[in-house]
C-alpha atoms as a PDB file:
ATOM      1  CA  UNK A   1      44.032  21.092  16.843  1.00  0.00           C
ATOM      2  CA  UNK A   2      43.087  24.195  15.094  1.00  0.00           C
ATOM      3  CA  UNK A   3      42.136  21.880  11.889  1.00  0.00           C
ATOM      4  CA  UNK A   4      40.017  19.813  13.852  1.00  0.00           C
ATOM      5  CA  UNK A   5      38.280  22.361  15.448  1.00  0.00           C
ATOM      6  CA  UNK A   6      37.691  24.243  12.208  1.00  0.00           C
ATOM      7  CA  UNK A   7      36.593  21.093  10.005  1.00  0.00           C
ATOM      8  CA  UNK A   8      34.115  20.685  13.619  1.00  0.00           C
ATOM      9  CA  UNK A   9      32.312  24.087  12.206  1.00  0.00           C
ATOM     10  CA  UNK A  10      32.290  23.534   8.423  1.00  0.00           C
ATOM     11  CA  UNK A  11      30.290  19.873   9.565  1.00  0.00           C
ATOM     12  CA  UNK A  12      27.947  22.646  11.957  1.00  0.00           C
ATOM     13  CA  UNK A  13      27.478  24.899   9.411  1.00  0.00           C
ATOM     14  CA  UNK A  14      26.953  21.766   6.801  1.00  0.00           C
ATOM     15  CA  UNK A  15      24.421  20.287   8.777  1.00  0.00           C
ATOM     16  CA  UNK A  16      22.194  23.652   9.580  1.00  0.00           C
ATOM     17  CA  UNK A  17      22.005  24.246   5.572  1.00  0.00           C
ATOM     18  CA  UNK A  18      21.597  20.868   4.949  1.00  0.00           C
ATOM     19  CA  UNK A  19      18.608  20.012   7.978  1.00  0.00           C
ATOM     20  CA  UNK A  20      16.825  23.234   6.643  1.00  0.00           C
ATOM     21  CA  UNK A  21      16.819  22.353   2.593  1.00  0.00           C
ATOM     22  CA  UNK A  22      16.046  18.419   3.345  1.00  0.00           C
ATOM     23  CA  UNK A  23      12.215  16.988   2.795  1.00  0.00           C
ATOM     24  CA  UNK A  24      10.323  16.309   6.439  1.00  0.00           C
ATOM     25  CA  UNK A  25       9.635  12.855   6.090  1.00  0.00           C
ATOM     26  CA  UNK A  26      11.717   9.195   6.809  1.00  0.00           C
ATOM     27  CA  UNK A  27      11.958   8.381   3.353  1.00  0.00           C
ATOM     28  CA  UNK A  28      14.098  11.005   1.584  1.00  0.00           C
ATOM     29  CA  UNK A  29      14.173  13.795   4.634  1.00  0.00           C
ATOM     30  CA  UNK A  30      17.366  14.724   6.831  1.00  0.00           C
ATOM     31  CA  UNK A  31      16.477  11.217   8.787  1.00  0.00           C
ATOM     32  CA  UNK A  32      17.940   9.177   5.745  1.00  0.00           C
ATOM     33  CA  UNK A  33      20.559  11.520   5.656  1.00  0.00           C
ATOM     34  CA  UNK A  34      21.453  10.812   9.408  1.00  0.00           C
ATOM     35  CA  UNK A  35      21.567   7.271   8.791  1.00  0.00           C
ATOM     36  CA  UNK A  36      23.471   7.404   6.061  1.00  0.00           C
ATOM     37  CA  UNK A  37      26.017   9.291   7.715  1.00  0.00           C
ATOM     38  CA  UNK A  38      25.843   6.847  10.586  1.00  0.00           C
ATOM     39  CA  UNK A  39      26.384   4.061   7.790  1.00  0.00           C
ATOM     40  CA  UNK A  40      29.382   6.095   5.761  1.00  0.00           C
ATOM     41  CA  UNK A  41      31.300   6.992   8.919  1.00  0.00           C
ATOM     42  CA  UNK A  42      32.110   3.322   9.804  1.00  0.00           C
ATOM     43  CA  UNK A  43      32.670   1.770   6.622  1.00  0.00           C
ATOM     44  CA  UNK A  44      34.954   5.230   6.405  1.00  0.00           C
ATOM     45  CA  UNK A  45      36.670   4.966   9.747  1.00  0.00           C
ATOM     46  CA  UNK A  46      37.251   1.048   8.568  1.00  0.00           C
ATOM     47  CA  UNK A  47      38.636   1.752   5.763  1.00  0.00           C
ATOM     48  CA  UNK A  48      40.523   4.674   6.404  1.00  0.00           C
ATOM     49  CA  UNK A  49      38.914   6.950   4.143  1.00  0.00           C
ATOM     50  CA  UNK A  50      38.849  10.766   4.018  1.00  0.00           C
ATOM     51  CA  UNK A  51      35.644  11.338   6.834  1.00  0.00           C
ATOM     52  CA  UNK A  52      35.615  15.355   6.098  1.00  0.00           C
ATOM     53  CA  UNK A  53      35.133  14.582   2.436  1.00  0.00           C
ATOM     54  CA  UNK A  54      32.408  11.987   3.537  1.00  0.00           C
ATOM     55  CA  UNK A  55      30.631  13.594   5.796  1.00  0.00           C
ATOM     56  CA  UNK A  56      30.139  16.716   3.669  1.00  0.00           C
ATOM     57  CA  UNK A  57      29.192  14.778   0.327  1.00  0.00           C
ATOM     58  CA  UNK A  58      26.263  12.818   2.525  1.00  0.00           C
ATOM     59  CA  UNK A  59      25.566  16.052   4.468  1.00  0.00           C
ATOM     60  CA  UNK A  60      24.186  17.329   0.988  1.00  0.00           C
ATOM     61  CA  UNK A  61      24.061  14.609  -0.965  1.00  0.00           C
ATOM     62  CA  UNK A  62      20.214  15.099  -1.232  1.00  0.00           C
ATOM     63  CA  UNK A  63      19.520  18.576  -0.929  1.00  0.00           C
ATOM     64  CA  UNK A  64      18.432  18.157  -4.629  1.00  0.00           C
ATOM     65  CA  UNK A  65      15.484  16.731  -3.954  1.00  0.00           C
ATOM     66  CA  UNK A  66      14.069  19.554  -2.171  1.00  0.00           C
ATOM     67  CA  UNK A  67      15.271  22.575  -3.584  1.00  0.00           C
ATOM     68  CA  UNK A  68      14.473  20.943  -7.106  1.00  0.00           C
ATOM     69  CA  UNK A  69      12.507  22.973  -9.313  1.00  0.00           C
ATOM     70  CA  UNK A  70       9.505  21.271 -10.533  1.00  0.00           C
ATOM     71  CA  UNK A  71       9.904  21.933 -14.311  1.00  0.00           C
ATOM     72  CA  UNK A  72      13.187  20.458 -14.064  1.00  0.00           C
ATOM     73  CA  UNK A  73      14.406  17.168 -15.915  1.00  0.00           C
ATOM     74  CA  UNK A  74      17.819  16.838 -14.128  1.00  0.00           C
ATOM     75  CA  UNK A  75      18.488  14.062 -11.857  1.00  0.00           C
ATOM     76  CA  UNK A  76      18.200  15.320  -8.036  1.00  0.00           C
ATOM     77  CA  UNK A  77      21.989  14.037  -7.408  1.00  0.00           C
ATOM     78  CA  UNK A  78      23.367  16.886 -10.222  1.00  0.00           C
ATOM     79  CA  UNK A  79      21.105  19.768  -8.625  1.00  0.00           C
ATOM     80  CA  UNK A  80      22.357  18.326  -5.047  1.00  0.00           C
ATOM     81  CA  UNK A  81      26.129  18.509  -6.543  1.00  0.00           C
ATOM     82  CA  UNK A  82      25.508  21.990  -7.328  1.00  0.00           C
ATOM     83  CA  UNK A  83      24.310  23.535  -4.420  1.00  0.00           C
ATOM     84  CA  UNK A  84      26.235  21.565  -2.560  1.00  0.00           C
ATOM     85  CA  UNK A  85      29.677  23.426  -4.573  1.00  0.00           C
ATOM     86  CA  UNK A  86      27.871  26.463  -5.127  1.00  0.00           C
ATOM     87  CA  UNK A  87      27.317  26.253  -1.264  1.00  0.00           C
ATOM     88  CA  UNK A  88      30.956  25.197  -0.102  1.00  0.00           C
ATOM     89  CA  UNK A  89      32.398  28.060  -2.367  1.00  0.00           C
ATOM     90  CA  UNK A  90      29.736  30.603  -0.934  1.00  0.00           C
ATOM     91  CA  UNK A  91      30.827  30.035   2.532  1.00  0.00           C
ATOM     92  CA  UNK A  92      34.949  30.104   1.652  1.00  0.00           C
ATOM     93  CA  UNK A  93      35.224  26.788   3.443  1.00  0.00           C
ATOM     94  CA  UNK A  94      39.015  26.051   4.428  1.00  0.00           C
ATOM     95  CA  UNK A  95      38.902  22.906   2.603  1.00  0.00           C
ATOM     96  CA  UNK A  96      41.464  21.975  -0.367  1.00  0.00           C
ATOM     97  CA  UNK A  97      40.019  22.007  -4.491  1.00  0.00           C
ATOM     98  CA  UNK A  98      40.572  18.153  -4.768  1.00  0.00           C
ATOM     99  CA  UNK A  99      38.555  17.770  -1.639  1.00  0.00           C
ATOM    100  CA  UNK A 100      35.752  19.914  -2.964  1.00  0.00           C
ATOM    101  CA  UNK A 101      35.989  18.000  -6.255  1.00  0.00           C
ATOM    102  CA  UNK A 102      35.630  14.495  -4.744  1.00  0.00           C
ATOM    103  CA  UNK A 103      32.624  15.882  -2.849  1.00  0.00           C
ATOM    104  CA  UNK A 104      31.021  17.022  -5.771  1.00  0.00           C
ATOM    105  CA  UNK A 105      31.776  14.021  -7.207  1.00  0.00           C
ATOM    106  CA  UNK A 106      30.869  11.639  -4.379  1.00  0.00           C
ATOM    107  CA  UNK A 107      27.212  13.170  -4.582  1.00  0.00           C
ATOM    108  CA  UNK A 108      27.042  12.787  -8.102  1.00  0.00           C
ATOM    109  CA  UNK A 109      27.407   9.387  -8.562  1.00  0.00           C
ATOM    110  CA  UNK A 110      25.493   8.463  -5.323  1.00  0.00           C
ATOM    111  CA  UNK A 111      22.254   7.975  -7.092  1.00  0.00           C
ATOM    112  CA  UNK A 112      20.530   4.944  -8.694  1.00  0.00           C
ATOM    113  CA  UNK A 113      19.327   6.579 -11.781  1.00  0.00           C
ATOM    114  CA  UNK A 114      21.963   8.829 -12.476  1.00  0.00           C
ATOM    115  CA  UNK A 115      23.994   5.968 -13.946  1.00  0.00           C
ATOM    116  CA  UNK A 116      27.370   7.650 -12.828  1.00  0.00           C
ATOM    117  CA  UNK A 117      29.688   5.409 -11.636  1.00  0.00           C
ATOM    118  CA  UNK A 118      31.755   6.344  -8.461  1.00  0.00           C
ATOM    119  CA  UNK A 119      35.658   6.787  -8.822  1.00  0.00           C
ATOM    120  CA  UNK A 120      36.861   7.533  -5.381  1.00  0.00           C
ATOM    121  CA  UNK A 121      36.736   5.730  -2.024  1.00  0.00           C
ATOM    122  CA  UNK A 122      34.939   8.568  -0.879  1.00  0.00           C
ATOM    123  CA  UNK A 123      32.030   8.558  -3.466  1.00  0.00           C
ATOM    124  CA  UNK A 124      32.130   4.519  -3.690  1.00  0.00           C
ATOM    125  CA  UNK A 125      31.514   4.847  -0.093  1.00  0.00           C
ATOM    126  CA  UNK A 126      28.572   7.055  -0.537  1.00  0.00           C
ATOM    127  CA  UNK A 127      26.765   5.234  -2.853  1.00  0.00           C
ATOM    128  CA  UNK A 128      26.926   1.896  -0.567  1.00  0.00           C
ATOM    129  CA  UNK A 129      25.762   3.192   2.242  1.00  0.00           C
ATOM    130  CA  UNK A 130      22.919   4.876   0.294  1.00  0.00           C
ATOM    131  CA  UNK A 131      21.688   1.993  -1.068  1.00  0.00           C
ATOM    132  CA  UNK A 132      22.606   0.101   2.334  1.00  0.00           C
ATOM    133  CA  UNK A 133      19.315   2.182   3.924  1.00  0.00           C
ATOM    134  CA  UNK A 134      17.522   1.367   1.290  1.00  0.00           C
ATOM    135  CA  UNK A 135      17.488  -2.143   2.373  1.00  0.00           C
ATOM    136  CA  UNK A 136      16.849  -3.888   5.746  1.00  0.00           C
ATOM    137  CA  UNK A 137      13.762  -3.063   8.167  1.00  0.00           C
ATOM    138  CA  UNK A 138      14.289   0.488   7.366  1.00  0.00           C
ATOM    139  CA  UNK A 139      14.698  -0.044   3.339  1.00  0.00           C
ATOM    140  CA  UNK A 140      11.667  -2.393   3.901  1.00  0.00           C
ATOM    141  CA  UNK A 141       9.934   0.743   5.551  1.00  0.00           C
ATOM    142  CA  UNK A 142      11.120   3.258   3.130  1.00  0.00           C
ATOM    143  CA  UNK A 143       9.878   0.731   0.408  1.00  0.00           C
ATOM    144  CA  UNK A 144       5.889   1.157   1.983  1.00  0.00           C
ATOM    145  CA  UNK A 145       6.216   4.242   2.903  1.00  0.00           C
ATOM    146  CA  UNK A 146       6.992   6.138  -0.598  1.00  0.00           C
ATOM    147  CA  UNK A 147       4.379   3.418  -2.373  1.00  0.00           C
ATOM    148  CA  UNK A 148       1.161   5.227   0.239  1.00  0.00           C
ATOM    149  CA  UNK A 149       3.055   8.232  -0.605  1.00  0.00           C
ATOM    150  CA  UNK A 150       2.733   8.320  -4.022  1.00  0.00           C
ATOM    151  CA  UNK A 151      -0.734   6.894  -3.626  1.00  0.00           C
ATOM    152  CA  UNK A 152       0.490   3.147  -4.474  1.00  0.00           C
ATOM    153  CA  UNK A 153      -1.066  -0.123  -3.553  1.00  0.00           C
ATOM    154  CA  UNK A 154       0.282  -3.607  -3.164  1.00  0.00           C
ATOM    155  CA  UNK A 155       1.456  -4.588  -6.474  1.00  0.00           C
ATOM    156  CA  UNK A 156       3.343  -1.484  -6.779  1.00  0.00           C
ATOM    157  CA  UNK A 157       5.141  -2.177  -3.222  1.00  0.00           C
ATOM    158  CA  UNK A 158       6.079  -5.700  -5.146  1.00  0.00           C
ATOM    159  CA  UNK A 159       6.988  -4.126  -8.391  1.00  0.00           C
ATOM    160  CA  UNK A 160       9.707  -1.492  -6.921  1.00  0.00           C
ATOM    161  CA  UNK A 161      11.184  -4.592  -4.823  1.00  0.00           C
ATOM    162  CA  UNK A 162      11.910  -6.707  -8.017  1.00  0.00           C
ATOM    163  CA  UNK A 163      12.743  -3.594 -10.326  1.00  0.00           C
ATOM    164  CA  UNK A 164      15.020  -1.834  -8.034  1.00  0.00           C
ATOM    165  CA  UNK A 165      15.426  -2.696  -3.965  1.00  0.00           C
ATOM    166  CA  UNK A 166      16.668  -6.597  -4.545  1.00  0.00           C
ATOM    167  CA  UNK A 167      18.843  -5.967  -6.680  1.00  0.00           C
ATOM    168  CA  UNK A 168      20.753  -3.783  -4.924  1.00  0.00           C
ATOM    169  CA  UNK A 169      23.159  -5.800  -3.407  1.00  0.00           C
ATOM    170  CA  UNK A 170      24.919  -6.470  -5.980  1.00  0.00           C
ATOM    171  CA  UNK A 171      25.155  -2.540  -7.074  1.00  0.00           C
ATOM    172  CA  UNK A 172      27.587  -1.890  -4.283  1.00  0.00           C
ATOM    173  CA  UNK A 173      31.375  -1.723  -4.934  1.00  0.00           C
ATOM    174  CA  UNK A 174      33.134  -2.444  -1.598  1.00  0.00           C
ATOM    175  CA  UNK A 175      33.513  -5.771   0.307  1.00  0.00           C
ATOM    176  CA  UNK A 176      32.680  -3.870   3.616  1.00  0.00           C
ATOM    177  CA  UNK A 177      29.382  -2.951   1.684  1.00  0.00           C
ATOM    178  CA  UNK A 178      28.615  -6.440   0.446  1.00  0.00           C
ATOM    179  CA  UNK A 179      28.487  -7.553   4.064  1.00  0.00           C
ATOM    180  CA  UNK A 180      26.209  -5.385   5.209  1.00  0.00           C
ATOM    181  CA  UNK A 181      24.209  -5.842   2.545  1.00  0.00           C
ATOM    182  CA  UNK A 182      24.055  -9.411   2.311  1.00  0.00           C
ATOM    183  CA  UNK A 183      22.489  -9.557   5.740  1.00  0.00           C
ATOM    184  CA  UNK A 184      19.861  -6.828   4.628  1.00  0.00           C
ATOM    185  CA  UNK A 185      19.364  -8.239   1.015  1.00  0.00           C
ATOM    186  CA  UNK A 186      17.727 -11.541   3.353  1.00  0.00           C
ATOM    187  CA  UNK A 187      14.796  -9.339   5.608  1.00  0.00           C
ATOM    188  CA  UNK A 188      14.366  -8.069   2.066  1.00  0.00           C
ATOM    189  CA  UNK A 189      13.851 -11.193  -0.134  1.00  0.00           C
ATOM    190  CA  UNK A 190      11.801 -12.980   2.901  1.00  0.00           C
ATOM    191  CA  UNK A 191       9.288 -10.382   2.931  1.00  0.00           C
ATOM    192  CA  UNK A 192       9.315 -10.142  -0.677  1.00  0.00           C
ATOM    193  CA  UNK A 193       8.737 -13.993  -0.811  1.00  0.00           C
ATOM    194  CA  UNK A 194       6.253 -13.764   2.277  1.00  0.00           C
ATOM    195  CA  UNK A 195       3.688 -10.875   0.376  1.00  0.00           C
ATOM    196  CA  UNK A 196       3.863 -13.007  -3.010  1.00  0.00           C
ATOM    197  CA  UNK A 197       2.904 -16.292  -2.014  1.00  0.00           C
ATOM    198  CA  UNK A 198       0.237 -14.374   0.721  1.00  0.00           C
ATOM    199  CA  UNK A 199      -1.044 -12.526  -1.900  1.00  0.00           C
END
C-alpha cells in the first residue's frame, strides 16, 4: 500500500515538473504528452509491462524540447534523458537504479532522428506509442499544424507525409503497436492520396 501510494507522488511530482518545462501548443506541448501516456498505459497494462517505469519515461520524455538551448546540436531526446535523470536523482525518488536506467533509456531511444534503437519493453513501448500520435486524425493534425508553424505551405505538408509520417508504421516494434497503427497508417495514406490527386 505504502508503495503504491508513494509511486502515486513521484507520478504528482513528475507531472508538475514535466507540465511546467513542456511547449504550450498540441503539437509537441504537455497535450502530446497526455496522449501518449494515454496510448503507453494500455499497450503497458496489455502487456504487462513495468507502468512506473512508463509513465515516468513519457512524463519527460520531451522536456528536451523546451528547455533546449538554442545553440545546441544534440537531439531533444538526449537533453530530455538528462534532465529527466538529473531530475529523478535531484528529488531522491524511491525508485530502484535499473528502473532509473530503463527510463533514461526508454526516452532516449523514443525519438525518430535519434536513430537509437529501443532495448526494453518499456522503451519499445515508448517509442510506439510516440509515433502512434503521430498518426491518425491527431497525427494528421499535428502534421498541418507544425507545417503553418514553421511557416510551411502545401507541398511541405506532402513532403513530411512521404519522408517521415507514412512510413511510420512499419518503425514500430510490437504487434500491439502494429495494430493500432495499421488502422491509423489508412486516415493517413487516404488523405495523403486525397491532397495529391486534388492538388
Amino acid at each position: 500500500m505504502t508503495n503504491i501510494m508513494e509511486n502515486k507522488e513521484i507520478l504528482l511530482k513528475v507531472r508538475k515538473f514535466a507540465c511546467e518545462n513542456s511547449a504550450k501548443d498540441d503539437i509537441h506541448g504537455f497535450e502530446h504528452v497526455e496522449r501518449v501516456l494515454k496510448i503507453s498505459s494500455e499497450i503497458g497494462a496489455a502487456l504487462n509491462a513495468n507502468l512506473l517505469v512508463i509513465k515516468i519515461a513519457v512524463l519527460l520524455h520531451d522536456v528536451g524540447r523546451y528547455l533546449k538551448k538554442e545553440e545546441t546540436s544534440k537531439n531533444h531526446a538526449e537533453i530530455s534523458a538528462e534532465i529527466a535523470e538529473n531530475f529523478i536523482n535531484k528529488n531522491k525518488f524511491n525508485i530502484a537504479s535499473e528502473d532509473v536506467e530503463n527510463i533514461v533509456q526508454c526516452i532516449r531511444s523514443h525519438s525518430f532522428s535519434n536513430d537509437l534503437k529501443p532495448k526494453t519493453l518499456e522503451a519499445k513501448i515508448l517509442h510506439d506509442s510516440d509515433k502512434l500520435d503521430a498518426l491518425g486524425a491527431i497525427g494528421l493534425y499535428r502534421t498541418i499544424g507544425f507545417t503553418i508553424k514553421n511557416n510551411g505551405r502545401i507541398e511541405e505538408v506532402i513532403s513530411h507525409l512521404e519522408n517521415k509520417i507514412l512510413k511510420l508504421k512499419d518503425l514500430v516494434y510490437l504487434d500491439y503497436s502494429k495494430q493500432m497503427a495499421e488502422k491509423r497508417h489508412e486516415l493517413i495514406l487516404d488523405f495523403y492520396n486525397k491532397i495529391k490527386e486534388e492538388k
